[in-house]
Protein backbone atom coordinates (compact mmCIF):
# COMPACT_ATOMS: atom_id res chain seq x y z
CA UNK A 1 1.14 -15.09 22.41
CA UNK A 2 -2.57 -14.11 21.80
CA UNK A 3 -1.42 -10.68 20.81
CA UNK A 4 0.90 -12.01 18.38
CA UNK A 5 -1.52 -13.60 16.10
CA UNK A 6 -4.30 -11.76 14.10
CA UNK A 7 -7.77 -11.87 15.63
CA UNK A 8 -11.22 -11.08 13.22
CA UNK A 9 -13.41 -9.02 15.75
CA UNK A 10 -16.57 -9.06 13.42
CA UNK A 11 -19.15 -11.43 13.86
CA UNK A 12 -19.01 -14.24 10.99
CA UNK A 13 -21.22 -13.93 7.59
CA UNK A 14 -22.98 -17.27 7.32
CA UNK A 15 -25.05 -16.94 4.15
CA UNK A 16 -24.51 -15.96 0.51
CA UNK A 17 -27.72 -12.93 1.27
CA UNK A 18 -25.50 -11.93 4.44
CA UNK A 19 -22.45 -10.87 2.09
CA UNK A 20 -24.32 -9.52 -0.74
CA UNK A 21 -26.10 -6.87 1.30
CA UNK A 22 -22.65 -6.22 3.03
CA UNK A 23 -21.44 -5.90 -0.48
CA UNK A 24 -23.89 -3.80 -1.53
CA UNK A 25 -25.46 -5.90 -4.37
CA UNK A 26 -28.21 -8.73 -5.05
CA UNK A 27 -26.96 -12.42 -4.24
CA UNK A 28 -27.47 -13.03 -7.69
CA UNK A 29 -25.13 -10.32 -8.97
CA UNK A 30 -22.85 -11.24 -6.25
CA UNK A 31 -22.30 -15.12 -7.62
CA UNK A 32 -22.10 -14.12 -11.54
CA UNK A 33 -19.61 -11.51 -10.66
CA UNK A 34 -17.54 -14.54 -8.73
CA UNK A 35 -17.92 -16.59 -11.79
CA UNK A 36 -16.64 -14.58 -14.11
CA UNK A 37 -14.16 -12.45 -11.83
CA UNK A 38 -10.95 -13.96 -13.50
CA UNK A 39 -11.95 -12.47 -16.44
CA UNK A 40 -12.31 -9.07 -14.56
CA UNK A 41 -8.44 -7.82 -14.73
CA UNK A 42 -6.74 -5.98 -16.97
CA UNK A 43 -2.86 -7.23 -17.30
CA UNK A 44 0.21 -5.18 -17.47
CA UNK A 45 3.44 -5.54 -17.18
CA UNK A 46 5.74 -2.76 -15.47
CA UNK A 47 9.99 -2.83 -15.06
CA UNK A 48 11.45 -2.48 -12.04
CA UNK A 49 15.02 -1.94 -10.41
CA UNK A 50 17.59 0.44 -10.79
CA UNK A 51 19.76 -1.18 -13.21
CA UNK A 52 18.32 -0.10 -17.38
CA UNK A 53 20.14 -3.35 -18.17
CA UNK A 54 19.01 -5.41 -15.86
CA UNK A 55 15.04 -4.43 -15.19
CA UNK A 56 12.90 -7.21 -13.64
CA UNK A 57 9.35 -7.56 -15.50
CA UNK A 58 6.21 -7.63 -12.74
CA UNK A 59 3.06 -8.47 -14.19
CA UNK A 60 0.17 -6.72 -12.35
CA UNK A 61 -3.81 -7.64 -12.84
CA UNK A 62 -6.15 -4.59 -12.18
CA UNK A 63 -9.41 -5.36 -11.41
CA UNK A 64 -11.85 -3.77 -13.74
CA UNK A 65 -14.34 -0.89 -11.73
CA UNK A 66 -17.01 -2.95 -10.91
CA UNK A 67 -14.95 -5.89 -9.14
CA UNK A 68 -12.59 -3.49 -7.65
CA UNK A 69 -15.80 -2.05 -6.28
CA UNK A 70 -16.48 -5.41 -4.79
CA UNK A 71 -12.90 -5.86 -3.60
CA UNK A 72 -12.77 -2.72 -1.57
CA UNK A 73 -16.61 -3.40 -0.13
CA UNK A 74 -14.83 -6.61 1.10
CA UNK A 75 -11.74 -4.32 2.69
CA UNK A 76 -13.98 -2.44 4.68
CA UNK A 77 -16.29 -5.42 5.56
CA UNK A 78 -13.98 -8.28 6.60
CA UNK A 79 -10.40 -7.23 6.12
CA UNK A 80 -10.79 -3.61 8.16
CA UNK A 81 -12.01 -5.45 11.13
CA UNK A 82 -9.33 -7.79 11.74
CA UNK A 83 -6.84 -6.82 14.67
CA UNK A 84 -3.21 -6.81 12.91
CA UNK A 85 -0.22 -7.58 15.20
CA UNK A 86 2.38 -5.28 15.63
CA UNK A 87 4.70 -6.92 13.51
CA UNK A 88 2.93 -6.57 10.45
CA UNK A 89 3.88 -3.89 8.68
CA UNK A 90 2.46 -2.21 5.00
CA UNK A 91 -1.01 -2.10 3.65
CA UNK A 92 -2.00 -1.21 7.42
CA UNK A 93 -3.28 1.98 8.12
CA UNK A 94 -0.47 3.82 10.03
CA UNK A 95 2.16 1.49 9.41
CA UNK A 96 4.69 1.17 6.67
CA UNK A 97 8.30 1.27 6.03
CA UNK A 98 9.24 3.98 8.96
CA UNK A 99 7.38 1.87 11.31
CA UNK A 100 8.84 -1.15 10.27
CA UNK A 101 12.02 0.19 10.58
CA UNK A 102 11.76 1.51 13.62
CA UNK A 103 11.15 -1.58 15.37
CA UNK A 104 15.20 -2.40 14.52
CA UNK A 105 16.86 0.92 15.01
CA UNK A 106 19.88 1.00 16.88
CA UNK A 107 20.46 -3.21 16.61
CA UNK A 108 23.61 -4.52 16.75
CA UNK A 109 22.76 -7.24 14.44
CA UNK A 110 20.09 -7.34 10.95
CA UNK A 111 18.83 -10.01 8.96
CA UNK A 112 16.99 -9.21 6.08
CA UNK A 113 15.48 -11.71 4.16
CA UNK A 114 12.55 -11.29 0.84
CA UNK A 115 9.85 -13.88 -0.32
CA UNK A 116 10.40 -14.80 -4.19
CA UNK A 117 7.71 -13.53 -6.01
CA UNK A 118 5.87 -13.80 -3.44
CA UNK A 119 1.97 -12.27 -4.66
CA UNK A 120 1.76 -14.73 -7.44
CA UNK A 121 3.14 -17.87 -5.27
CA UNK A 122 0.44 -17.43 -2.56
CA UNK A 123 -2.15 -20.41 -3.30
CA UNK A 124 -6.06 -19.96 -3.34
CA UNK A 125 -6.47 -22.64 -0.93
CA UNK A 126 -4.35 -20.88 1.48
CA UNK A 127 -6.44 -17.58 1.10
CA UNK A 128 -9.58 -19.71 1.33
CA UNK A 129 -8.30 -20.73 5.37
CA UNK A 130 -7.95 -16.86 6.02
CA UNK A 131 -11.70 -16.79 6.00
CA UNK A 132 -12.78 -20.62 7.19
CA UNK A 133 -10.29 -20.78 9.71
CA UNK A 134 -9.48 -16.83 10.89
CA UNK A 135 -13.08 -15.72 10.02
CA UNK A 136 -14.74 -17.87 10.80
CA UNK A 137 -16.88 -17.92 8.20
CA UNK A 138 -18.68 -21.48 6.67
CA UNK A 139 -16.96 -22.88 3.33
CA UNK A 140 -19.13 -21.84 0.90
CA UNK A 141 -18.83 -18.19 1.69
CA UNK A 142 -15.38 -18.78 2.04
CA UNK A 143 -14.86 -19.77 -0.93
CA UNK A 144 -17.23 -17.23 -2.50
CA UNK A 145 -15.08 -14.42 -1.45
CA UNK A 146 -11.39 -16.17 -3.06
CA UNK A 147 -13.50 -15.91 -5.83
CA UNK A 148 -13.85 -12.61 -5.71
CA UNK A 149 -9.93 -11.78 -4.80
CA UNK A 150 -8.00 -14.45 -6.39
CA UNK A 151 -7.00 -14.59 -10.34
CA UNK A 152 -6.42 -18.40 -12.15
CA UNK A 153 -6.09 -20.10 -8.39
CA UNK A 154 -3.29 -17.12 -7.41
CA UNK A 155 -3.05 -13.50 -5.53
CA UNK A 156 -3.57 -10.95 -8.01
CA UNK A 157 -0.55 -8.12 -7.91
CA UNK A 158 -1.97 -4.79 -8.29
CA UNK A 159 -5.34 -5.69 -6.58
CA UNK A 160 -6.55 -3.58 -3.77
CA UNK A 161 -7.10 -6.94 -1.28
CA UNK A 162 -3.75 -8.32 -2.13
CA UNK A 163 -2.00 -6.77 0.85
CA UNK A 164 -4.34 -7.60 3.44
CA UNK A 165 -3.86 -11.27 2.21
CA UNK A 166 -0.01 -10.58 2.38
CA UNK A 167 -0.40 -9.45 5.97
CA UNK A 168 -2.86 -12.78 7.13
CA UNK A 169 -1.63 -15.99 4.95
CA UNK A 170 1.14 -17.22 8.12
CA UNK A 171 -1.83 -16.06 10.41
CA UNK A 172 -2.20 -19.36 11.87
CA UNK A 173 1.63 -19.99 11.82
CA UNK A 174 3.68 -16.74 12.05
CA UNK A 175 3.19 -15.85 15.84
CA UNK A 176 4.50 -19.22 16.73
CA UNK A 177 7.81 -17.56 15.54
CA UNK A 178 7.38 -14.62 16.72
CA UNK A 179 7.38 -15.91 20.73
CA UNK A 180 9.73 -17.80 20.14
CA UNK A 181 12.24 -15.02 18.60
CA UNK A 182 11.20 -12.69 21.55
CA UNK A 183 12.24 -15.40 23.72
CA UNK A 184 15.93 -15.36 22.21
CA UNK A 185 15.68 -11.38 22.58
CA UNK A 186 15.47 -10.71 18.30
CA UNK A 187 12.63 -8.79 17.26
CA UNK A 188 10.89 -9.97 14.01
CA UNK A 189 9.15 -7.91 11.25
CA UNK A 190 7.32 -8.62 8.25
CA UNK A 191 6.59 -5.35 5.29
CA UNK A 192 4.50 -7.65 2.90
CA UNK A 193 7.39 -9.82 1.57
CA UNK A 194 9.99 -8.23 3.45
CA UNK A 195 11.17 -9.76 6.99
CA UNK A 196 13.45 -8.51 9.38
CA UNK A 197 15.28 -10.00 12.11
CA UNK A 198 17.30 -7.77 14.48
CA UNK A 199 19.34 -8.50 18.01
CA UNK A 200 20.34 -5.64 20.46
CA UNK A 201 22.96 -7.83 21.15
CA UNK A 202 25.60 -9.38 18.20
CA UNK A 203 24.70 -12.78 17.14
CA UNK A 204 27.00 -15.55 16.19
CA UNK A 205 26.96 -17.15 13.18
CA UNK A 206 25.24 -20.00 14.44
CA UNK A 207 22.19 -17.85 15.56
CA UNK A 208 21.67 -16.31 12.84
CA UNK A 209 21.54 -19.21 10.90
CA UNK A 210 19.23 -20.85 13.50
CA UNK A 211 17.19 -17.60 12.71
CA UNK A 212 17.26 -17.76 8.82
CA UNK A 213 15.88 -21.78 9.02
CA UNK A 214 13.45 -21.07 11.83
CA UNK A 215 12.16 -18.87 8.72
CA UNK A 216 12.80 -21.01 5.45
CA UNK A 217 10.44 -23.22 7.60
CA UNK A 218 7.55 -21.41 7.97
CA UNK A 219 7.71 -20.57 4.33
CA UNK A 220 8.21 -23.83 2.90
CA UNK A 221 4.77 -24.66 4.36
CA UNK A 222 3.15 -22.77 1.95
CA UNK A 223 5.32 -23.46 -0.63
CA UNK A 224 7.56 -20.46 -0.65
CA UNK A 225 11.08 -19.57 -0.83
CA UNK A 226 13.20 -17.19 0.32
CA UNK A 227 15.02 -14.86 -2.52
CA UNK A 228 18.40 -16.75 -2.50
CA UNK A 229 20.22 -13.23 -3.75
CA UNK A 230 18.21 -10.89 -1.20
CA UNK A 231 19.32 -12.38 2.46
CA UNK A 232 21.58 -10.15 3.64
CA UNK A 233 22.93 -10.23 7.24
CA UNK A 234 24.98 -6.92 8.58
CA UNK A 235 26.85 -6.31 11.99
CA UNK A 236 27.16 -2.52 13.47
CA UNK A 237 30.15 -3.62 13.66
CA UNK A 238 31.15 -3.53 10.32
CA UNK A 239 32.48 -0.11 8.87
CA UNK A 240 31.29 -0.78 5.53
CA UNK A 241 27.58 -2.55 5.75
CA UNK A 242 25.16 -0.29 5.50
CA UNK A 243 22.91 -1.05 8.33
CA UNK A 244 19.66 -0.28 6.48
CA UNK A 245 15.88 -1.73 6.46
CA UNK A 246 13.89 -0.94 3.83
CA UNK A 247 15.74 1.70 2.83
CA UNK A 248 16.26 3.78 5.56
CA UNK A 249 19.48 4.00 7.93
CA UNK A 250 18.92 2.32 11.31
CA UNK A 251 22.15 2.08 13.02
CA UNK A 252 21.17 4.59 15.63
CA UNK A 253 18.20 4.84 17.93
CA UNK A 254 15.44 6.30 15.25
CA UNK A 255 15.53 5.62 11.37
CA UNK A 256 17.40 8.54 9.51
CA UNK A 257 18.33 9.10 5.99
CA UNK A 258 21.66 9.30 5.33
CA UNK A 259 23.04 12.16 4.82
CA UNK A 260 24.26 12.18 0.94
CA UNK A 261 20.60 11.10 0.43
CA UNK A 262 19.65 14.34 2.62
CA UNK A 263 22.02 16.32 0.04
CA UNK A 264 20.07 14.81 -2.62
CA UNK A 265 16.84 15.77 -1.60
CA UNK A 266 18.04 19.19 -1.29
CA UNK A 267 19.39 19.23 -4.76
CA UNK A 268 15.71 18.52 -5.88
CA UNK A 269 14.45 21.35 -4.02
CA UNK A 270 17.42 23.49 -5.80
CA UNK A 271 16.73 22.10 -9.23
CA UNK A 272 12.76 22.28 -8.48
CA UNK A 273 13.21 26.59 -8.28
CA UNK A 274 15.21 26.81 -11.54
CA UNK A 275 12.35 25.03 -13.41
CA UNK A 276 9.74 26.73 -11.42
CA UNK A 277 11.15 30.10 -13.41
CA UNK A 278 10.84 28.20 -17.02
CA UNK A 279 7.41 26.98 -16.20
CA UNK A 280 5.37 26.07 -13.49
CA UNK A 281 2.57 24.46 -15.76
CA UNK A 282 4.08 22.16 -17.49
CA UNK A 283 3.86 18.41 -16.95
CA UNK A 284 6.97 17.48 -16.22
CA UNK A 285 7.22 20.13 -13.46
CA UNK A 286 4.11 19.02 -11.63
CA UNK A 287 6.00 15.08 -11.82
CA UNK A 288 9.31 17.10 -10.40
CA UNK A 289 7.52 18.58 -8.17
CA UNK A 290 5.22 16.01 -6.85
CA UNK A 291 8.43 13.45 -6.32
CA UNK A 292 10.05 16.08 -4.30
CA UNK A 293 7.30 16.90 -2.22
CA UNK A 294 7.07 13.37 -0.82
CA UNK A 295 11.31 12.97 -0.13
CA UNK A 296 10.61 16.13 1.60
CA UNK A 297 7.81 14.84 3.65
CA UNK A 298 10.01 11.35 4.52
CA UNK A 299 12.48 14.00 6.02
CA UNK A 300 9.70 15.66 7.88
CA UNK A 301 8.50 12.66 9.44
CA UNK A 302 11.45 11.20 10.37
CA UNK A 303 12.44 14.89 11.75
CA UNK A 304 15.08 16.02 9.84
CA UNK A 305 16.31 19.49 10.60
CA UNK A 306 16.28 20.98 7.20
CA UNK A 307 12.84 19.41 6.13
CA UNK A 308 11.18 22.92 7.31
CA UNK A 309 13.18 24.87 5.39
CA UNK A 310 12.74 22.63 2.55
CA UNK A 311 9.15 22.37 3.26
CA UNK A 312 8.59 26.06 2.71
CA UNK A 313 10.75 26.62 0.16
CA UNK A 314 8.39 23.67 -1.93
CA UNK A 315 5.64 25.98 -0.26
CA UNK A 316 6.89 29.27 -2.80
CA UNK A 317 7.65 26.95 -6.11
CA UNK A 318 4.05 25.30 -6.35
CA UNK A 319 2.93 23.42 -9.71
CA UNK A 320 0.21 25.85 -11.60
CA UNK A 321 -2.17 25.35 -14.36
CA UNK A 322 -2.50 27.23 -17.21
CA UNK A 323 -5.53 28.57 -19.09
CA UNK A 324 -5.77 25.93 -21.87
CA UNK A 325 -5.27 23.05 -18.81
CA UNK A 326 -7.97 24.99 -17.18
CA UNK A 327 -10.34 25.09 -19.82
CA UNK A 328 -9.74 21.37 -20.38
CA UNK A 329 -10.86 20.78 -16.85
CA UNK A 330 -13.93 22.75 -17.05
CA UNK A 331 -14.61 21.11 -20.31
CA UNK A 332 -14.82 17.43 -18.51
CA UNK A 333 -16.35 19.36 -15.45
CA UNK A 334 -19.23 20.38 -17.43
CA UNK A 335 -20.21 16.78 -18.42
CA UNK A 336 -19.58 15.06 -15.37
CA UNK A 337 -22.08 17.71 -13.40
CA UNK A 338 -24.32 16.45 -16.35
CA UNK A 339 -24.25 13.19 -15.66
CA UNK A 340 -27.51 11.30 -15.77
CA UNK A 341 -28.42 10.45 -11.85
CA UNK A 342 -28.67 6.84 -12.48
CA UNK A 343 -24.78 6.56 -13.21
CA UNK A 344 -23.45 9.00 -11.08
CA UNK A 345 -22.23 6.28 -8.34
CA UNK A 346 -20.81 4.47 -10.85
CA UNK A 347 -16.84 3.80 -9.55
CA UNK A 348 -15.71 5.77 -12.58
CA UNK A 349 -17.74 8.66 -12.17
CA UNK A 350 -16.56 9.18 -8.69
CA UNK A 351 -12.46 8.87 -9.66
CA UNK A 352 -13.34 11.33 -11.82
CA UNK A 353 -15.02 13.92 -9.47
CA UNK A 354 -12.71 12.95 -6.69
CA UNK A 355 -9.41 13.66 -9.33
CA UNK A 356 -10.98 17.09 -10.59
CA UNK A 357 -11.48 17.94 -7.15
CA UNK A 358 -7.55 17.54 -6.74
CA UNK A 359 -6.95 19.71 -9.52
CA UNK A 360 -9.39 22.26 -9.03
CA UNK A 361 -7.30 22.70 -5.99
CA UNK A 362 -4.40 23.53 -8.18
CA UNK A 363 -6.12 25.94 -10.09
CA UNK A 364 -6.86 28.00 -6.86
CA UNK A 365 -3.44 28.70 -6.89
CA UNK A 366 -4.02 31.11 -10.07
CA UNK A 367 -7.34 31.56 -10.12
CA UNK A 368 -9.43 31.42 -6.54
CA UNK A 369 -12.85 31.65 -7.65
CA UNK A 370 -12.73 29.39 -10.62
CA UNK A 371 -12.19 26.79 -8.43
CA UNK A 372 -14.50 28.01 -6.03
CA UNK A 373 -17.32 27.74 -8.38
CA UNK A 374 -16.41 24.06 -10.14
CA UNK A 375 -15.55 22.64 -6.69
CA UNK A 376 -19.06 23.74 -5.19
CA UNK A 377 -21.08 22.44 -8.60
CA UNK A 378 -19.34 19.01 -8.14
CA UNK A 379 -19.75 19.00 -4.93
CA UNK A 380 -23.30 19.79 -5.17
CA UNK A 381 -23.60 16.80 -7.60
CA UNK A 382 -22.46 14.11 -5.55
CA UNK A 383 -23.33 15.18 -2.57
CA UNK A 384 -27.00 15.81 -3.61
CA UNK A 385 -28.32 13.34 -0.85
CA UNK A 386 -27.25 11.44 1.97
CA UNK A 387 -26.81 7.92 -0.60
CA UNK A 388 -24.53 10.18 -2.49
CA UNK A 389 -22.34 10.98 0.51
CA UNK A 390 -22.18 7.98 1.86
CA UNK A 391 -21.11 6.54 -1.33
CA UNK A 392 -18.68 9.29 -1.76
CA UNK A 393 -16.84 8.29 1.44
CA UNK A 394 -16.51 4.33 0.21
C-alpha cells in the first residue's frame, strides 16, 4: 500500500526566507506577488468537442510571466520531487494517455468514468492539505504557496501547476482504493479527470456497480461528481463497443489505433505532398504539417508498421520559410540580441529566444548558414555566463 500513495522526498520548507530563495526572489516580493496573484491571469474562453452545434465553453486563466515564473519555480521545487504512483497518469513526465492505456489493454471488462469540471471544482482548502499534510510543510507556508497557484479560492485551468494538483488532491484517499481494487483483481487508473477501471476477467453487473460507488465515494469527499453522460462501461464481448481508453483501441494486448484511423493518418500524409507542391511556406501548411507529424509519431510509438514509411515520407515534404518570413525573423532577432542585460532573463525574453531558435531551425532547411549565424548570436546572448545558462534551462 505504501507504493500506492504519493510520497514528497524533499525535506520540508519551514520559513517564508526558505521559499523565497527557492523561488528565486526576496520574501518581500514573494508575499506581494501572493497578494495580488488573483489578479495575475489573463481569462479566455476556448470551444471544445466535435460537434459545431454543440461546442462546450472552457474558461482558462493564464498566469501572467512573472507568476507563471513563480509557478514553474514551485514545479521544480516541491511538485518535481514528489514520488507519483503508477496509477497516475498525465502531467507526469513519461506518462500520458499511451501509458494509461496500456495498463488496460487486452481487459475483458472497462469502466470509464470523468470528473465534472473537475479543475474549477477542486477547493483551495483541499490544495492547501497537499502541502500541510503531504509536504509537510507548516501552515503558513502552506498557505503561502495556494496563494500562489489558486485563482478566487479555485484551481486555475490553463496554469502550469494545475496538473500536478490534479495528480495529488485524493493523495491521502485514492490508494485506499486502489488496494482494495487490486484485491478484487481490477486495475485502476486516473489521466487527470479521467479514471479507468478494467478486469481481465468479465464482471457482473453487480461488480461493476460496486466499482462505480466505491468511486462516487471518494469523490463526493471533496465535493465532486462524476459526469453523469461520460460513464461508460464496455464488455470484449460486445461486437459493437468500442473497447477504447482515452482514445486509443485496447482490446488486444498493447494499445493500437484502429485501423480506419490508420487510413486517416495516411490520407494526411497524401494530402500533406499535394500542398507541399503549392507551397511549402505558407501558414497553413506548417499547421498541416505540424498536426500530421504528431499522428505520425502516435503510430510510431505505439509501433505501427507503416509509421516508417510515413515518417520519411513527412521527412521529404518539410514546412519552409520564405525570404520575407526570414527577414521578419532577423528583424526581431536583431533586437532581442540588443536587449539591454538587465532584462534579458526576463520570462518573455527567453520565449522569445527559445521560439526563434525553433524557427531558425526551419530556415536551415533553405538557407544553412543564415541560421547558423542567428542561432550562434542568440546563443551567444543568453548564454553569455553561467546565470544565463542556468536560467536558460528553468
Amino acid at each position: 500500500m505504501a507504493n500506492d500513495k504519493p510520497y514528497y522526498s524533499k525535506k520540508p520548507i519551514g520559513s517564508v526566507e526558505a521559499l523565497a530563495q527557492c523561488l528565486g526572489v526576496t520574501p518581500e516580493r514573494l508575499l506581494l506577488i501572493a497578494k495580488n496573484a488573483e489578479k495575475s491571469y489573463v481569462e479566455f474562453t476556448i470551444y471544445t468537442g466535435k460537434d459545431k452545434n454543440n461546442l462546450k465553453e472552457r474558461i482558462l486563466h493564464e498566469p501572467k510571466p512573472f507568476l507563471k515564473s513563480i509557478q514553474k519555480k514551485i514545479n521544480r521545487e516541491v511538485f518535481e520531487h514528489v514520488i507519483y504512483p503508477e496509477y497516475l497518469h498525465g502531467g507526469l513526465k513519461e506518462r500520458d494517455y499511451v501509458t494509461n492505456v496500456s495498463s488496460h489493454a487486452g481487459a475483458k471488462t472497462i469502466i470509464a468514468m470523468d470528473i465534472q469540471d473537475f479543475y474549477p471544482s477542486i477547493q483551495q482548502s483541499h490544495v492547501q492539505d497537499i502541502f500541510t499534510l503531504l509536504c509537510k510543510f507548516p501552515p503558513s507556508i502552506s498557505s503561502l504557496i495556494t496563494d500562489l497557484i489558486t485563482i478566487n479560492g479555485r484551481v486555475a485551468q490553463g496554469a502550469c501547476c494545475s496538473s500536478y494538483i490534479a495528480n495529488l488532491i485524493f493523495f491521502n484517499s485514492e490508494y485506499g482504493r486502489i488496494s482494495k481494487f487490486r484485491s478484487q483483481g481490477l486495475t485502476y487508473t486516473r489521466l487527470l479527470d479521467d479514471i479507468t477501471i478494467s478486469s481481465r476477467v468479465a464482471l457482473t453487473d453487480k461488480q461493476i456497480s460496486n466499482a462505480i460507488e466505491s468511486v462516487t465515494a471518494l469523490f463526493t469527499k471533496f465535493d465532486l461528481k462524476l459526469h453523469p453522460r461520460k460513464t461508460k462501461i464496455e464488455q470484449s464481448t460486445d461486437t459493437k463497443a468500442k473497447f477504447e481508453v482515452t482514445g486509443l483501441w485496447a482490446k488486444h494486448g498493447n494499445p493500437k489505433i484502429r485501423k480506419k484511423d490508420r487510413h486517416y493518418v495516411r490520407h494526411l500524409v497524401f494530402i500533406c505532398q499535394k500542398e507541399y507542391e503549392k507551397n511549402s511556406t505558407s501558414n497553413k501548411y506548417h499547421e498541416l504539417w505540424n498536426m500530421t507529424s504528431g499522428k505520425v509519431a502516435v503510430l510510431t510509438r505505439l509501433k505501427h508498421a507503416q509509421s516508417k514509411d510515413l515518417r520519411k515520407k513527412l521527412g521529404i515534404i518539410l514546412p519552409t520559410y520564405d525570404s520575407d518570413a526570414a527577414s521578419k525573423l532577423q528583424r526581431i532577432a536583431y533586437k532581442l540580441c540588443n536587449t539591454p542585460e538587465d532584462q534579458i532573463s526576463s520570462p518573455g525574453k527567453l520565449k522569445t529566444y527559445h521560439k526563434l531558435k525553433y524557427h531558425f531551425g526551419i530556415v536551415a532547411r533553405t538557407d544553412r548558414p543564415l541560421a547558423k549565424k542567428w542561432k550562434g548570436m542568440l546563443d551567444t546572448k543568453f548564454k553569455s555566463s553561467a546565470d544565463a545558462a542556468r536560467r536558460i534551462s528553468e
